[in-house]
C-alpha atoms as a PDB file:
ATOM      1  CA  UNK A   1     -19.744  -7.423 -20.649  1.00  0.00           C
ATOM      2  CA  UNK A   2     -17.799  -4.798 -18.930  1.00  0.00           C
ATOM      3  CA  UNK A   3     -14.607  -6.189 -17.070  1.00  0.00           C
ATOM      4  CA  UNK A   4     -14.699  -6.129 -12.947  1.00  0.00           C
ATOM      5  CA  UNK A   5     -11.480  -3.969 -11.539  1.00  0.00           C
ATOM      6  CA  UNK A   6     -10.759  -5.643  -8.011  1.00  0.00           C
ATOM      7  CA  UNK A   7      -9.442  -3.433  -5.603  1.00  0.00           C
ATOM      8  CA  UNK A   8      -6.561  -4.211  -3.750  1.00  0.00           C
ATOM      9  CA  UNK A   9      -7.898  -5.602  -0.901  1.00  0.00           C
ATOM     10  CA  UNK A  10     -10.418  -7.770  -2.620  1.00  0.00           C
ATOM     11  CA  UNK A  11      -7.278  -9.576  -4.410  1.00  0.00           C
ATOM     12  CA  UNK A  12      -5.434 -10.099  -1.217  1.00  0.00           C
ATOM     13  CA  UNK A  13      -8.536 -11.500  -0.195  1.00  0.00           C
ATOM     14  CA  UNK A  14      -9.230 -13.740  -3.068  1.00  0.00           C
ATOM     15  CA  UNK A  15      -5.552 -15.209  -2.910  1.00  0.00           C
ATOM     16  CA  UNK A  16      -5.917 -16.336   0.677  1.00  0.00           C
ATOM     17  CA  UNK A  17      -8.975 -17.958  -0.498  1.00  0.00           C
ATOM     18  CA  UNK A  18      -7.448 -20.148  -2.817  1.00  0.00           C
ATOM     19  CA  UNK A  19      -4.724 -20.837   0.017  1.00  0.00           C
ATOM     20  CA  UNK A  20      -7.686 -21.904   2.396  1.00  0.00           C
ATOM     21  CA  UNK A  21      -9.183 -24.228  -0.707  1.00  0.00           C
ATOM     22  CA  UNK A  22      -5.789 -25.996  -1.343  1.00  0.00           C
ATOM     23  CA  UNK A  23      -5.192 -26.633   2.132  1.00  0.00           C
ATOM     24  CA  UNK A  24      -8.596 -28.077   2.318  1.00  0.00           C
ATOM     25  CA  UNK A  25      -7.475 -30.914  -0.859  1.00  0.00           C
ATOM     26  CA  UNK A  26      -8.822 -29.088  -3.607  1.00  0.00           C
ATOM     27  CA  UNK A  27      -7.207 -28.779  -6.840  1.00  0.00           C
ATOM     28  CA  UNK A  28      -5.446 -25.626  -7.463  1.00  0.00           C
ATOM     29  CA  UNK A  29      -7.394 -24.985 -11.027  1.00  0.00           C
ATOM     30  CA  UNK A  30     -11.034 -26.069  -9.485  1.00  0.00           C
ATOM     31  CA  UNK A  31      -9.824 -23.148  -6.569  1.00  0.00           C
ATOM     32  CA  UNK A  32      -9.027 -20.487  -8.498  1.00  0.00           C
ATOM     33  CA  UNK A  33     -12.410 -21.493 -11.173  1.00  0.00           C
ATOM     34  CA  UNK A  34     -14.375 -20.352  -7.565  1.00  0.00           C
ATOM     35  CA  UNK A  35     -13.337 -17.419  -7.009  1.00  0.00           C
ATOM     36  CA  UNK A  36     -14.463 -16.544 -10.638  1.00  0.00           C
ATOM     37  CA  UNK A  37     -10.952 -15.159 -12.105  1.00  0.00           C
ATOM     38  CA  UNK A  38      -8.753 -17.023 -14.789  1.00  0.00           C
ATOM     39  CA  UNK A  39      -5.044 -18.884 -14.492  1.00  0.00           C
ATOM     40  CA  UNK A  40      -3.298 -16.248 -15.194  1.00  0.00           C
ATOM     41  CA  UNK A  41      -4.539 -13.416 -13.554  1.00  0.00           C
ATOM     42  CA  UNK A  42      -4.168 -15.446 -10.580  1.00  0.00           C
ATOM     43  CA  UNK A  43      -0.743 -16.088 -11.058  1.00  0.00           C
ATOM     44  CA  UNK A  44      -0.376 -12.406 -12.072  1.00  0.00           C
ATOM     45  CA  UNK A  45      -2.022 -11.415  -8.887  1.00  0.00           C
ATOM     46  CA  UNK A  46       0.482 -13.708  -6.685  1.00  0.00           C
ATOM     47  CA  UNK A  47       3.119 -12.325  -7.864  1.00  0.00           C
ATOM     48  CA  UNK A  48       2.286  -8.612  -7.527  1.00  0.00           C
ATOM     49  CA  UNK A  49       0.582  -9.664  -3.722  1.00  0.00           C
ATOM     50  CA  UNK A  50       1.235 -13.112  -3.206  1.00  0.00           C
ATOM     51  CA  UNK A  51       2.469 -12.369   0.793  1.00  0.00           C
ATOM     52  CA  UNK A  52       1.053  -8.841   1.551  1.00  0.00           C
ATOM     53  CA  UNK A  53      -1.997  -8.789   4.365  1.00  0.00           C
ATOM     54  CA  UNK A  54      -4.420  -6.128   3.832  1.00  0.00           C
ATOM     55  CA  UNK A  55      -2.859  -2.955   5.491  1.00  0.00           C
ATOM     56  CA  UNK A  56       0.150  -3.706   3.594  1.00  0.00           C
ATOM     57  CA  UNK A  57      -1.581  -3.400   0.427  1.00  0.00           C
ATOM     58  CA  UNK A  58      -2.996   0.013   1.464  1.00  0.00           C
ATOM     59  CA  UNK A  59       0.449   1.304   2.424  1.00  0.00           C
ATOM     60  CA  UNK A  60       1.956   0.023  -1.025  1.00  0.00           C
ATOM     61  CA  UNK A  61      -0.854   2.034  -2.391  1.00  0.00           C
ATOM     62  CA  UNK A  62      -0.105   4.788  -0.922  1.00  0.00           C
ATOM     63  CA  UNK A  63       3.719   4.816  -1.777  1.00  0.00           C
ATOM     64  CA  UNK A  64       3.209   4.028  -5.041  1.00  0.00           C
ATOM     65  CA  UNK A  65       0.938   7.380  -5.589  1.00  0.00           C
ATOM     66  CA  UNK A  66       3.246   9.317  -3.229  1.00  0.00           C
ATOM     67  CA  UNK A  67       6.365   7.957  -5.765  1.00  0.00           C
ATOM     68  CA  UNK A  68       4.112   8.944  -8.632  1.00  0.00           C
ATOM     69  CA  UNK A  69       3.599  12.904  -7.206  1.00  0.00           C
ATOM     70  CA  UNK A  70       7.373  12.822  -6.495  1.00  0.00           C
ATOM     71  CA  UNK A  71       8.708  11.797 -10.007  1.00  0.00           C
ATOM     72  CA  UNK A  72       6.210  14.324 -11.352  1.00  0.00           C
ATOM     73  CA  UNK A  73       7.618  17.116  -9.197  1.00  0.00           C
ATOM     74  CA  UNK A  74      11.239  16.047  -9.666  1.00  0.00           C
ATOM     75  CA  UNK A  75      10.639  16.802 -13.841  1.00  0.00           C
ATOM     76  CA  UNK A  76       8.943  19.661 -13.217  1.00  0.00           C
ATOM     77  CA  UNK A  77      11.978  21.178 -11.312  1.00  0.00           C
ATOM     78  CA  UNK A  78      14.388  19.218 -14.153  1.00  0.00           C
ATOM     79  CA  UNK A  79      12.547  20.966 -16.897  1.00  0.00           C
ATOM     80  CA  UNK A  80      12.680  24.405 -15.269  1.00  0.00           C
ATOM     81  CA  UNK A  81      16.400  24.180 -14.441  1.00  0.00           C
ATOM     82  CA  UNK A  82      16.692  22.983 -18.690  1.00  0.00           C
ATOM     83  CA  UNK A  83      14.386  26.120 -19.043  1.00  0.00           C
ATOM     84  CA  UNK A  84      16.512  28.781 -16.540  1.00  0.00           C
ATOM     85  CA  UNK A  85      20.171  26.847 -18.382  1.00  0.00           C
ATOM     86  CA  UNK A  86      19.000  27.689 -21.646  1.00  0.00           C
ATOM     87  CA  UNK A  87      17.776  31.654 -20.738  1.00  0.00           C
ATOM     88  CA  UNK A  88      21.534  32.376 -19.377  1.00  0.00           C
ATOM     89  CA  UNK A  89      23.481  30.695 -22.505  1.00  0.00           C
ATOM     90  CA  UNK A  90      21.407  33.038 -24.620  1.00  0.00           C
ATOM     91  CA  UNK A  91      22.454  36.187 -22.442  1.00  0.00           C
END
């Protein structure tokens, strides 16, 4: 059985379920059993999400990708200022 990728939102989403079931006098484990994930990636989940609403998650989202582009271009221009160093020693 392939494994289920949640998307962002749908973890924020799950988390404030389990808040709502807790609050309600359910057991944390018998919570987190219904909304059919294990312990841990709960616990991973709250601690990558634990206080983010849903826009926020979109926005991290979208910084993380835009940090991704910018590392990408910031080795590109590293490796072509290695590239240009190299070219005038040799001259």
């Amino acid at each position: 059985m392939p494994r289920k990728r949640h998307a962002p939102e749908e973890i924020v989403a799950k988390l404030r379920q389990v808040e709502v079931l807790t609050a309600q006098g359910r057991p944390m484990a018998e919570a987190i059993r219904s909304i059919g994930v294990t312990e841990v990636t709960f616990y991973r989940w709250r601690t990558g999400y634990g206080g983010l609403k849903g826009d926020q998650v979109k926005r991290l989202k979208e910084l993380e990708a835009e940090n991704a582009r910018l590392r990408r271009a910031v080795s590109d221009l590293t490796l072509d200022k290695m590239i240009l160093a190299e070219a005038a020693r040799g001259n």
